[in-house]
N, C-alpha and C. Protein backbone atom coordinates (compact mmCIF):
# COMPACT_ATOMS: atom_id res chain seq x y z
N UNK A 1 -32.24 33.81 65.97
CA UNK A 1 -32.16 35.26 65.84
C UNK A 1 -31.38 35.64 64.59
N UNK A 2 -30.27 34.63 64.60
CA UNK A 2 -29.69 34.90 62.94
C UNK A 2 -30.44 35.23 61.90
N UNK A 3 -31.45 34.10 61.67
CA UNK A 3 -32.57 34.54 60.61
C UNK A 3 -33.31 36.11 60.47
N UNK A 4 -33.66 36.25 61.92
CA UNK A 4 -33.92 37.53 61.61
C UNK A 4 -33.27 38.78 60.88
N UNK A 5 -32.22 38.65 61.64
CA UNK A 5 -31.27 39.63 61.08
C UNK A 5 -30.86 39.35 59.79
N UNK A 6 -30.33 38.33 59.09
CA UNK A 6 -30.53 38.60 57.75
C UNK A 6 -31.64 38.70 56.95
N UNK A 7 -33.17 38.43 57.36
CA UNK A 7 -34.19 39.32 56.71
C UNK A 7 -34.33 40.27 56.80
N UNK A 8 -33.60 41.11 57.35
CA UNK A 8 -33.49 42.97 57.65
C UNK A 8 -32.21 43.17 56.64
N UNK A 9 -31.30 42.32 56.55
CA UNK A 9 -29.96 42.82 55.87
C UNK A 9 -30.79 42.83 54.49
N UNK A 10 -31.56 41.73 53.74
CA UNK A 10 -31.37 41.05 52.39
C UNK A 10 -32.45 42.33 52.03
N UNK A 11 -33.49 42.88 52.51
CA UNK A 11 -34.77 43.95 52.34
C UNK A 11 -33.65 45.22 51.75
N UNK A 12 -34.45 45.81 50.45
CA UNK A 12 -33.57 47.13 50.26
C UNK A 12 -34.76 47.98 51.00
N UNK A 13 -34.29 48.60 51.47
CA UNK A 13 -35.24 49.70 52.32
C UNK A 13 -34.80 50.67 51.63
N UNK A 14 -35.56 51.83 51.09
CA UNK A 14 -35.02 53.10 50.55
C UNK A 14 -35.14 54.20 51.67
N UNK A 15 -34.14 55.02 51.55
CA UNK A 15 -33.62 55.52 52.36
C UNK A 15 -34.19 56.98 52.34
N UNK A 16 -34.69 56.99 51.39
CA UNK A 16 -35.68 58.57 51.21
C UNK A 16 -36.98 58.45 50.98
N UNK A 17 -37.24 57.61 51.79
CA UNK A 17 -38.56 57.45 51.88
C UNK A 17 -39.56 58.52 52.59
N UNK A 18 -38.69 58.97 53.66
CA UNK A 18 -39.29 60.49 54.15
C UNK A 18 -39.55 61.74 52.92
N UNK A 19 -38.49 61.60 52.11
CA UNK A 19 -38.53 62.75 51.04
C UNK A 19 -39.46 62.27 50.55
N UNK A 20 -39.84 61.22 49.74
CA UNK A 20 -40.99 61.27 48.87
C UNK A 20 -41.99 60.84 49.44
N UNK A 21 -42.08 60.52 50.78
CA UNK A 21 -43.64 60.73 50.97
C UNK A 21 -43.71 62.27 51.43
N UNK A 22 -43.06 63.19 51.99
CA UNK A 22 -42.83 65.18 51.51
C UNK A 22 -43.33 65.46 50.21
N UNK A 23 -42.82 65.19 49.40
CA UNK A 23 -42.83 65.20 48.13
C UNK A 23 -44.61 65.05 47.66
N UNK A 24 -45.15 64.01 48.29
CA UNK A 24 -46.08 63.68 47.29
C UNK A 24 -47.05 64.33 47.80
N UNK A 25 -46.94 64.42 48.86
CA UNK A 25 -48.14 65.56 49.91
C UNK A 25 -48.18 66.52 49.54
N UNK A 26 -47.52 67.31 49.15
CA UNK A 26 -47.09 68.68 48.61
C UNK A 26 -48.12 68.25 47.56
N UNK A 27 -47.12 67.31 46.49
CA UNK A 27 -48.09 66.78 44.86
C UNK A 27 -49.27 67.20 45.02
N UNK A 28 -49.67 66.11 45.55
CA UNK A 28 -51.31 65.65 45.65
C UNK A 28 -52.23 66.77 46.05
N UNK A 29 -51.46 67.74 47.06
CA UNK A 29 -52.34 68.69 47.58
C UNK A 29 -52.27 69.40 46.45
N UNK A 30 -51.31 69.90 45.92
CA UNK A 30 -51.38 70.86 44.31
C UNK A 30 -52.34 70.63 43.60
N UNK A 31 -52.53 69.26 42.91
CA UNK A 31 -53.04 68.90 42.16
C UNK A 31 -54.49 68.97 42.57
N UNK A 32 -54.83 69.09 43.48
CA UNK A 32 -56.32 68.86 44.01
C UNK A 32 -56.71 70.60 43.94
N UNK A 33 -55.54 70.81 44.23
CA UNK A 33 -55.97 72.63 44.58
C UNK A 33 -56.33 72.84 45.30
N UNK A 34 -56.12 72.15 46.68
CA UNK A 34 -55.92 72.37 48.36
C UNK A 34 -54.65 73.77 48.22
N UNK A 35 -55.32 74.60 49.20
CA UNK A 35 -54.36 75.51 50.17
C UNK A 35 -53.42 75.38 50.69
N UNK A 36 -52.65 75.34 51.59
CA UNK A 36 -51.92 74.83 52.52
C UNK A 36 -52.19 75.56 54.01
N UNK A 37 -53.02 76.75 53.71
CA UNK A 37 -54.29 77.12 55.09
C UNK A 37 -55.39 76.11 55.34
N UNK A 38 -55.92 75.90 54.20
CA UNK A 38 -57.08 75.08 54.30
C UNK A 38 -56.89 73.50 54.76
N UNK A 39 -55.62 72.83 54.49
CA UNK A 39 -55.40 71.57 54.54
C UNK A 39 -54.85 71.51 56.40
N UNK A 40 -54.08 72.56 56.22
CA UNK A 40 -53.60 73.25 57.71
C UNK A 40 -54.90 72.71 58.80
N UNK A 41 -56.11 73.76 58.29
CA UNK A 41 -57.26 74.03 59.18
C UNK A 41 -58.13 72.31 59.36
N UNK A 42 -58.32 71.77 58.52
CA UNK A 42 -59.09 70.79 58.20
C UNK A 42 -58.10 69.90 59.10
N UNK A 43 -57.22 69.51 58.89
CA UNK A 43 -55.87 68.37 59.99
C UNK A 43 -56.03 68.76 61.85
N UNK A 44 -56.54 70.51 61.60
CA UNK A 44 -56.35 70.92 62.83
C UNK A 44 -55.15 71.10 63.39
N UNK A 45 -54.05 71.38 62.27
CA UNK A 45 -52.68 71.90 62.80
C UNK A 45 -51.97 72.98 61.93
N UNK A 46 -50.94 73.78 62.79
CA UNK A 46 -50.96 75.29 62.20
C UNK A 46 -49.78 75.35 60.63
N UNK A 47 -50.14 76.10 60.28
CA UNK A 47 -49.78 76.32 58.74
C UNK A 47 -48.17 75.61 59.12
N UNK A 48 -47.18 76.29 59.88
CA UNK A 48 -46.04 75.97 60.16
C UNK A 48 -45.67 74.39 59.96
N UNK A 49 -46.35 73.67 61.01
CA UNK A 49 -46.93 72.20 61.22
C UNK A 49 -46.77 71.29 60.09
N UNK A 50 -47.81 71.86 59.09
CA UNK A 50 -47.95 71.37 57.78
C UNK A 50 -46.61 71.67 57.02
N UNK A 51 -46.54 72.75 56.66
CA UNK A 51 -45.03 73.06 56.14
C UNK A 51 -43.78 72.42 56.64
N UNK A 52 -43.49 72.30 57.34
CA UNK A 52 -42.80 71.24 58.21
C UNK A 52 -43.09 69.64 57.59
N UNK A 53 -43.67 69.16 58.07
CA UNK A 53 -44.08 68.05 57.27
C UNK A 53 -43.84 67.71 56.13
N UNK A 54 -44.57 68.62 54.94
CA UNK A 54 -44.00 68.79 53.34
C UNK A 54 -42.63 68.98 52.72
N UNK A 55 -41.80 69.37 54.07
CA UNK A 55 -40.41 70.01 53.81
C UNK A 55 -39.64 68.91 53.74
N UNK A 56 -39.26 68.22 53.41
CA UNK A 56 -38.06 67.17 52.88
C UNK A 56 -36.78 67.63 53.92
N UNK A 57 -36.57 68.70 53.83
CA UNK A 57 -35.10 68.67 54.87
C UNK A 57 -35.73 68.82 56.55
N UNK A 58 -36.72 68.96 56.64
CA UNK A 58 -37.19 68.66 58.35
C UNK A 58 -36.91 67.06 58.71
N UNK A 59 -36.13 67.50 60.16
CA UNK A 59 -35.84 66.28 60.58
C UNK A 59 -37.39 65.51 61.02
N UNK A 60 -38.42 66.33 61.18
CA UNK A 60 -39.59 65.31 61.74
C UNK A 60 -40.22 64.95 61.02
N UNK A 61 -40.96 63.30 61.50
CA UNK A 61 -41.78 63.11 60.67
C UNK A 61 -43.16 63.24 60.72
N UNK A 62 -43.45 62.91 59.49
CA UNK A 62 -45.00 63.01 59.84
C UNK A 62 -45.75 61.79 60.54
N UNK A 63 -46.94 62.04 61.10
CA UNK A 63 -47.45 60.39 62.25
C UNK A 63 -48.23 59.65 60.48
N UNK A 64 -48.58 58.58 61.19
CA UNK A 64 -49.19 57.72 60.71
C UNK A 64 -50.75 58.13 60.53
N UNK A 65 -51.66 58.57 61.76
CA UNK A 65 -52.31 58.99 61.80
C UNK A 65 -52.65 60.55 61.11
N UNK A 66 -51.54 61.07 60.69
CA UNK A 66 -52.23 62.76 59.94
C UNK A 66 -51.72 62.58 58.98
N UNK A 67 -50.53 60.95 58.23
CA UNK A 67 -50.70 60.83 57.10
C UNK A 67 -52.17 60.07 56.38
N UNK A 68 -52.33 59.64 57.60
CA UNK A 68 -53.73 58.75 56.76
C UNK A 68 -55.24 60.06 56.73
N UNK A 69 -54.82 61.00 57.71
CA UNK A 69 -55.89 61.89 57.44
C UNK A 69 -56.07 62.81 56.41
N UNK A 70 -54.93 62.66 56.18
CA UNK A 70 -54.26 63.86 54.63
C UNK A 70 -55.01 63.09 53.45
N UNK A 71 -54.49 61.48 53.62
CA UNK A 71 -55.27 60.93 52.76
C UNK A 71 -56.79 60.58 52.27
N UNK A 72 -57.60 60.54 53.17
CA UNK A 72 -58.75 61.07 53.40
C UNK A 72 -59.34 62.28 52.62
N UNK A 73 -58.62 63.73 53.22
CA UNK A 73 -58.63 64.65 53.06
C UNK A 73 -58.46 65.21 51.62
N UNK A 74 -57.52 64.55 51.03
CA UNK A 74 -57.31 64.71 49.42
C UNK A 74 -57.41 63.51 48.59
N UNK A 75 -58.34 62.84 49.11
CA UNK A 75 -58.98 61.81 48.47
C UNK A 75 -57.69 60.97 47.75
N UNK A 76 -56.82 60.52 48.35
CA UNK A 76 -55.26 59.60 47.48
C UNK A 76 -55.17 58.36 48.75
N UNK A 77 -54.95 57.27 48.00
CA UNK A 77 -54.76 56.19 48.90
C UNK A 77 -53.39 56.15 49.62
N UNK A 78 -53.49 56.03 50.88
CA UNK A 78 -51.84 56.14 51.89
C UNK A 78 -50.82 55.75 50.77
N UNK A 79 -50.98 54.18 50.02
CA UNK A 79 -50.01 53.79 49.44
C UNK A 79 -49.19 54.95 48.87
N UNK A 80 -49.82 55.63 48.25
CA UNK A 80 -49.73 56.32 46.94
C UNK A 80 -48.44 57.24 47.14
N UNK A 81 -48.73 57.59 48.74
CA UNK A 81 -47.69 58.90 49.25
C UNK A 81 -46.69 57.82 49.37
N UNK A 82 -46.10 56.62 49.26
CA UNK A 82 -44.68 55.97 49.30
C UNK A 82 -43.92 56.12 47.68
N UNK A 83 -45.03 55.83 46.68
CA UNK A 83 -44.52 55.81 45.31
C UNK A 83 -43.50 56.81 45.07
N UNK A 84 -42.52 56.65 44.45
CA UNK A 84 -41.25 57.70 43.49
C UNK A 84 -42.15 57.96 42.35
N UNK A 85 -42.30 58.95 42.24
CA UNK A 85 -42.53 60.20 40.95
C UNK A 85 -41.49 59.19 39.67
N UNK A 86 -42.23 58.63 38.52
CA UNK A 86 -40.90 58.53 37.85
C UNK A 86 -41.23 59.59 36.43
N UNK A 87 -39.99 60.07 35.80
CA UNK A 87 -40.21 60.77 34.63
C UNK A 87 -40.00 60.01 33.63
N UNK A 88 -40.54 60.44 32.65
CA UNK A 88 -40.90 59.36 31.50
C UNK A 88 -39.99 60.43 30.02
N UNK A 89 -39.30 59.33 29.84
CA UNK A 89 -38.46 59.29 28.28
C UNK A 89 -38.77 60.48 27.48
N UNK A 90 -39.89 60.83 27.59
CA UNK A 90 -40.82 61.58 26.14
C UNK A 90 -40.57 62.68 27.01
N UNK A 91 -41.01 63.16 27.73
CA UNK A 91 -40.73 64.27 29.14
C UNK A 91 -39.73 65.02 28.78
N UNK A 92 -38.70 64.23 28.74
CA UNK A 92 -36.95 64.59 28.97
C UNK A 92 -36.50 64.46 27.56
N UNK A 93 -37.37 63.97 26.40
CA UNK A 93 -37.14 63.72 25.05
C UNK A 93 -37.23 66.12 24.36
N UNK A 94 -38.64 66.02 25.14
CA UNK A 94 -39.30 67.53 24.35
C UNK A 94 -38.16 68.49 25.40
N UNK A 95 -38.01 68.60 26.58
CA UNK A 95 -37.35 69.77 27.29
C UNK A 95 -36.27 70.21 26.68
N UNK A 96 -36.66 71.84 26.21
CA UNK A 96 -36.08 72.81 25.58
C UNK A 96 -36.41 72.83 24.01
N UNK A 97 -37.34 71.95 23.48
CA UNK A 97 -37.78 71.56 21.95
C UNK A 97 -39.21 72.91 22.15
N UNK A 98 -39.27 73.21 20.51
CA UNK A 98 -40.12 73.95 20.46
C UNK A 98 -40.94 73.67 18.98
């Protein structure tokens, strides 16, 4: 049983992993130019529901099952909603340059 437990200690697990898979749902739906009525209606759960979900400071999470339907739904592979957003050098190079 020792073993086990230090393969749980030695794993970095990130700890906001709820936020950015919030985060990317939100993204992805933007980017597609989904609603948040329409994505609502299509899941079959109420606008609130969804908002909830997308919200980073809600304690609940979202299932497994209406994350994989989201994915479906806005055509993005499950993985995709775990990835961190990273910003890139050049990004943060131009902000406030004209």
């Amino acid at each position: 049983m020792k073993q086990d437990a230090d393969f749980i200690e030695d794993e970095n697990f990130n700890e906001n992993v709820k936020a950015i898979i919030c985060q990317n749902i939100k993204r992805y739906r933007k980017e597609k130019g989904v609603r948040l009525m329409d994505l609502a209606d299509k899941l079959d759960v109420s606008v609130n529901h969804l908002k909830r979900i997308e919200s980073e400071n809600d304690r609940n999470n979202v299932s497994l099952m209406t994350l994989y339907k989201i994915s479906i739904l806005l055509d993005v592979r499950v993985d995709k909603f775990f990835e961190e957003e990273k910003v890139s050098a050049s990004s943060n190079d131009s902000f406030g340059k004209r």
